[in-house]
C-alpha atoms as a PDB file:
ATOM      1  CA  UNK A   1       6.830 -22.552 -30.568  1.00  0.00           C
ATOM      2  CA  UNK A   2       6.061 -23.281 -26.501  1.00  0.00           C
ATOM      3  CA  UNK A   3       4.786 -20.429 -24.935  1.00  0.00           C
ATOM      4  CA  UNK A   4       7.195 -18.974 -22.213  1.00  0.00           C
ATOM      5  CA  UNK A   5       6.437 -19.547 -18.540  1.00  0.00           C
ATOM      6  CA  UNK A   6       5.677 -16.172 -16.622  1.00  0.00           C
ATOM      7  CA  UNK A   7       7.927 -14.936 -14.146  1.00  0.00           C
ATOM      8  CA  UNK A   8       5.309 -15.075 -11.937  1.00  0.00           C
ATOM      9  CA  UNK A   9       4.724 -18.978 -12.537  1.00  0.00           C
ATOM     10  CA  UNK A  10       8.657 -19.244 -11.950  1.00  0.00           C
ATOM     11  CA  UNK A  11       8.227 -17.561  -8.112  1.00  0.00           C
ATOM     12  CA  UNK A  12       5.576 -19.453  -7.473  1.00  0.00           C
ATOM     13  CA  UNK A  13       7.802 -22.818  -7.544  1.00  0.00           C
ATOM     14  CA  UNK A  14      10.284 -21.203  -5.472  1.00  0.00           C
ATOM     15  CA  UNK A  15       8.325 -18.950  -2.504  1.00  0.00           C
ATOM     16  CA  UNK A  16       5.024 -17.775  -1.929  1.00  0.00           C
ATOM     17  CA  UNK A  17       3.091 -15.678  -4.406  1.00  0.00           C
ATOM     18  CA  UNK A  18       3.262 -11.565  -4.439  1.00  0.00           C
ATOM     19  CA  UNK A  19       1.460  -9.685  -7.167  1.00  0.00           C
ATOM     20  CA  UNK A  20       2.949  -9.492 -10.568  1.00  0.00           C
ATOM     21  CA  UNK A  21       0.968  -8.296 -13.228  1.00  0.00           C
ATOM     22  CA  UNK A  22       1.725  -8.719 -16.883  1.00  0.00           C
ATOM     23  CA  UNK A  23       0.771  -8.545 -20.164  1.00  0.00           C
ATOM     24  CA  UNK A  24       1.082  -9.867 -23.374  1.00  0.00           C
ATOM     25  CA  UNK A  25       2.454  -7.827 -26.521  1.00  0.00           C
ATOM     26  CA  UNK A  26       2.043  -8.936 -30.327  1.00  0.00           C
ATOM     27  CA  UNK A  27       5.543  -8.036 -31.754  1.00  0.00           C
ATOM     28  CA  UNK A  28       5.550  -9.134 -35.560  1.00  0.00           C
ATOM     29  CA  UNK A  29       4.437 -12.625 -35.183  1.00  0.00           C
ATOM     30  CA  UNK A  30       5.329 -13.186 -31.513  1.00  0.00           C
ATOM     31  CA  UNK A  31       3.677 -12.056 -28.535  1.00  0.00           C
ATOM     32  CA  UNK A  32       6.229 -10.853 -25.761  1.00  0.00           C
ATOM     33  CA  UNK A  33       4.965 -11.431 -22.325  1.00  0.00           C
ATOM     34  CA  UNK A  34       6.281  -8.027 -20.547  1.00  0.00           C
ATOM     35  CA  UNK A  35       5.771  -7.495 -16.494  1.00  0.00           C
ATOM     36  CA  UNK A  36       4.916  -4.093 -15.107  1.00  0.00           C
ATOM     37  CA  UNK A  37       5.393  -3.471 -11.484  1.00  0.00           C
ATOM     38  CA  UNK A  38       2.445  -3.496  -8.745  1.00  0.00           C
ATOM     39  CA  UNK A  39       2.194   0.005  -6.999  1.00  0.00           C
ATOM     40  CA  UNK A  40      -0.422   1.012  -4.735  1.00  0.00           C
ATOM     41  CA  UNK A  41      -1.461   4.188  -3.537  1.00  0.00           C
ATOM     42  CA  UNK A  42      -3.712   4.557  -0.285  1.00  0.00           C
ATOM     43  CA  UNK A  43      -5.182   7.902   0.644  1.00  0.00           C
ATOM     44  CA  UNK A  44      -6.472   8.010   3.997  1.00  0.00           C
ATOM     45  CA  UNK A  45      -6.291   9.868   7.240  1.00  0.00           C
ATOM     46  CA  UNK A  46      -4.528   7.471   9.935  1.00  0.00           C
ATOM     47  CA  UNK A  47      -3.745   9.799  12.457  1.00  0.00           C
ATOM     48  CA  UNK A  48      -6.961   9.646  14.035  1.00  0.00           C
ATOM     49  CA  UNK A  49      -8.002  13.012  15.469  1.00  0.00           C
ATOM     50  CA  UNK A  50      -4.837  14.919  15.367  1.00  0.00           C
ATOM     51  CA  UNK A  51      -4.472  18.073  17.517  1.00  0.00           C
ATOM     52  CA  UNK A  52      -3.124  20.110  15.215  1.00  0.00           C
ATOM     53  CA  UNK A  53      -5.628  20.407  11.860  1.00  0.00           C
ATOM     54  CA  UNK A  54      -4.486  18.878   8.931  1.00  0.00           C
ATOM     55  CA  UNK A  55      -3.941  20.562   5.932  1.00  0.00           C
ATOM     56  CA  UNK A  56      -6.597  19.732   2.886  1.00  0.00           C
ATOM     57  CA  UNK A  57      -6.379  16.369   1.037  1.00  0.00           C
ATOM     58  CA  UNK A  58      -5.369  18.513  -2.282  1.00  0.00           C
ATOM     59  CA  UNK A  59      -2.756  19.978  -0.250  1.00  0.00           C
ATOM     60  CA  UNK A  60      -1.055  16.809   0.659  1.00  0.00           C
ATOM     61  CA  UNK A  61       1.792  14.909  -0.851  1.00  0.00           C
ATOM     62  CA  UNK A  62       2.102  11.100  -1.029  1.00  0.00           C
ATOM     63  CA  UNK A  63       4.472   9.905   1.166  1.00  0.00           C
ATOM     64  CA  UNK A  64       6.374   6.343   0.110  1.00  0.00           C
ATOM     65  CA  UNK A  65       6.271   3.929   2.715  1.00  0.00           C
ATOM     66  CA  UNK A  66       8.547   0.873   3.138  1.00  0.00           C
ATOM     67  CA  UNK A  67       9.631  -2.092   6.129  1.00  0.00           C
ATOM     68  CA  UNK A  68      12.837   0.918   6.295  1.00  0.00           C
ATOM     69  CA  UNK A  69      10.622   3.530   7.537  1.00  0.00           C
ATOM     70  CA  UNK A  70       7.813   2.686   8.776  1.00  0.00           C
ATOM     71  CA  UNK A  71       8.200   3.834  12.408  1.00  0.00           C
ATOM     72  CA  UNK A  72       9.460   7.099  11.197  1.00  0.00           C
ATOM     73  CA  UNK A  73       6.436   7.777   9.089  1.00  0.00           C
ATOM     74  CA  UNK A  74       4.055   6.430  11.952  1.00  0.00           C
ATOM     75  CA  UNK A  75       6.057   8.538  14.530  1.00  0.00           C
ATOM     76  CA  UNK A  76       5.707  11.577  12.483  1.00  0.00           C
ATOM     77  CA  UNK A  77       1.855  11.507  11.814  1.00  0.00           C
ATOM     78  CA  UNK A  78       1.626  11.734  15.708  1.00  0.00           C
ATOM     79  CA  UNK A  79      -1.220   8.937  15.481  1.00  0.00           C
ATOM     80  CA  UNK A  80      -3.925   9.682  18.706  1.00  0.00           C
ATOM     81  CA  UNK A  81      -6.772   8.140  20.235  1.00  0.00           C
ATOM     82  CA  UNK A  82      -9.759  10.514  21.217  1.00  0.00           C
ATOM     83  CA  UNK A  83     -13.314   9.735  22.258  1.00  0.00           C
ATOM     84  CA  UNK A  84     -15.940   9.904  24.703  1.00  0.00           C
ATOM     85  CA  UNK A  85     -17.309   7.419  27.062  1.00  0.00           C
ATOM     86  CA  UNK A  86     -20.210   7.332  29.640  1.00  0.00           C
ATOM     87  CA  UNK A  87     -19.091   7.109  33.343  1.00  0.00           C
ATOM     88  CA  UNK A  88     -19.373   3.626  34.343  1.00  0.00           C
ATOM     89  CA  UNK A  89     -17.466   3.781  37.513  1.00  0.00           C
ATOM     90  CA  UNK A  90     -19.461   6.594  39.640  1.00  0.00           C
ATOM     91  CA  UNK A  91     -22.536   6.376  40.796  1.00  0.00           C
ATOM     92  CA  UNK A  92     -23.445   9.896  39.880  1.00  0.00           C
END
């Protein structure tokens, strides 16, 4: 019996590659290739040094990110630059 092509091998004829994991599953005598989706979570502080304090990490909730709302997301973690810098310009 030919072993069936992946649907990842299938994409990768028709666009560029994104990451599909799978696995293979012994059912009986034949092994079922099944595909589970790729989901990432990313814990990290990206809004720099934010003037009001932020509340602890165990505190926080995951928030899902897409292309939809990204500049809602970005807009509402009020990103900011703040740092110090000698005075190159005086002559003090």
């Amino acid at each position: 019996m030919p072993k069936k092509e992946s649907t990842q091998h299938k994409i990768d004829r028709v666009r560029a590659p994104m990451v599909h994991i799978t696995y293979d599953v012994e059912i009986g005598d034949a092994i079922e290739m099944k595909e589970i989706p790729f989901v990432v979570g990313v814990l990290a502080d990206l809004s720099g040094k934010p003037d009001e304090p932020l509340p602890k990490i165990k505190d926080r909730k995951f928030v899902e990110i897409d292309r939809d709302n990204f500049n809602n997301v970005l807009e509402a973690m009020k990103p900011r630059v703040a740092f110090k810098v000698d005075n190159k310009l005086s002559n003090d």
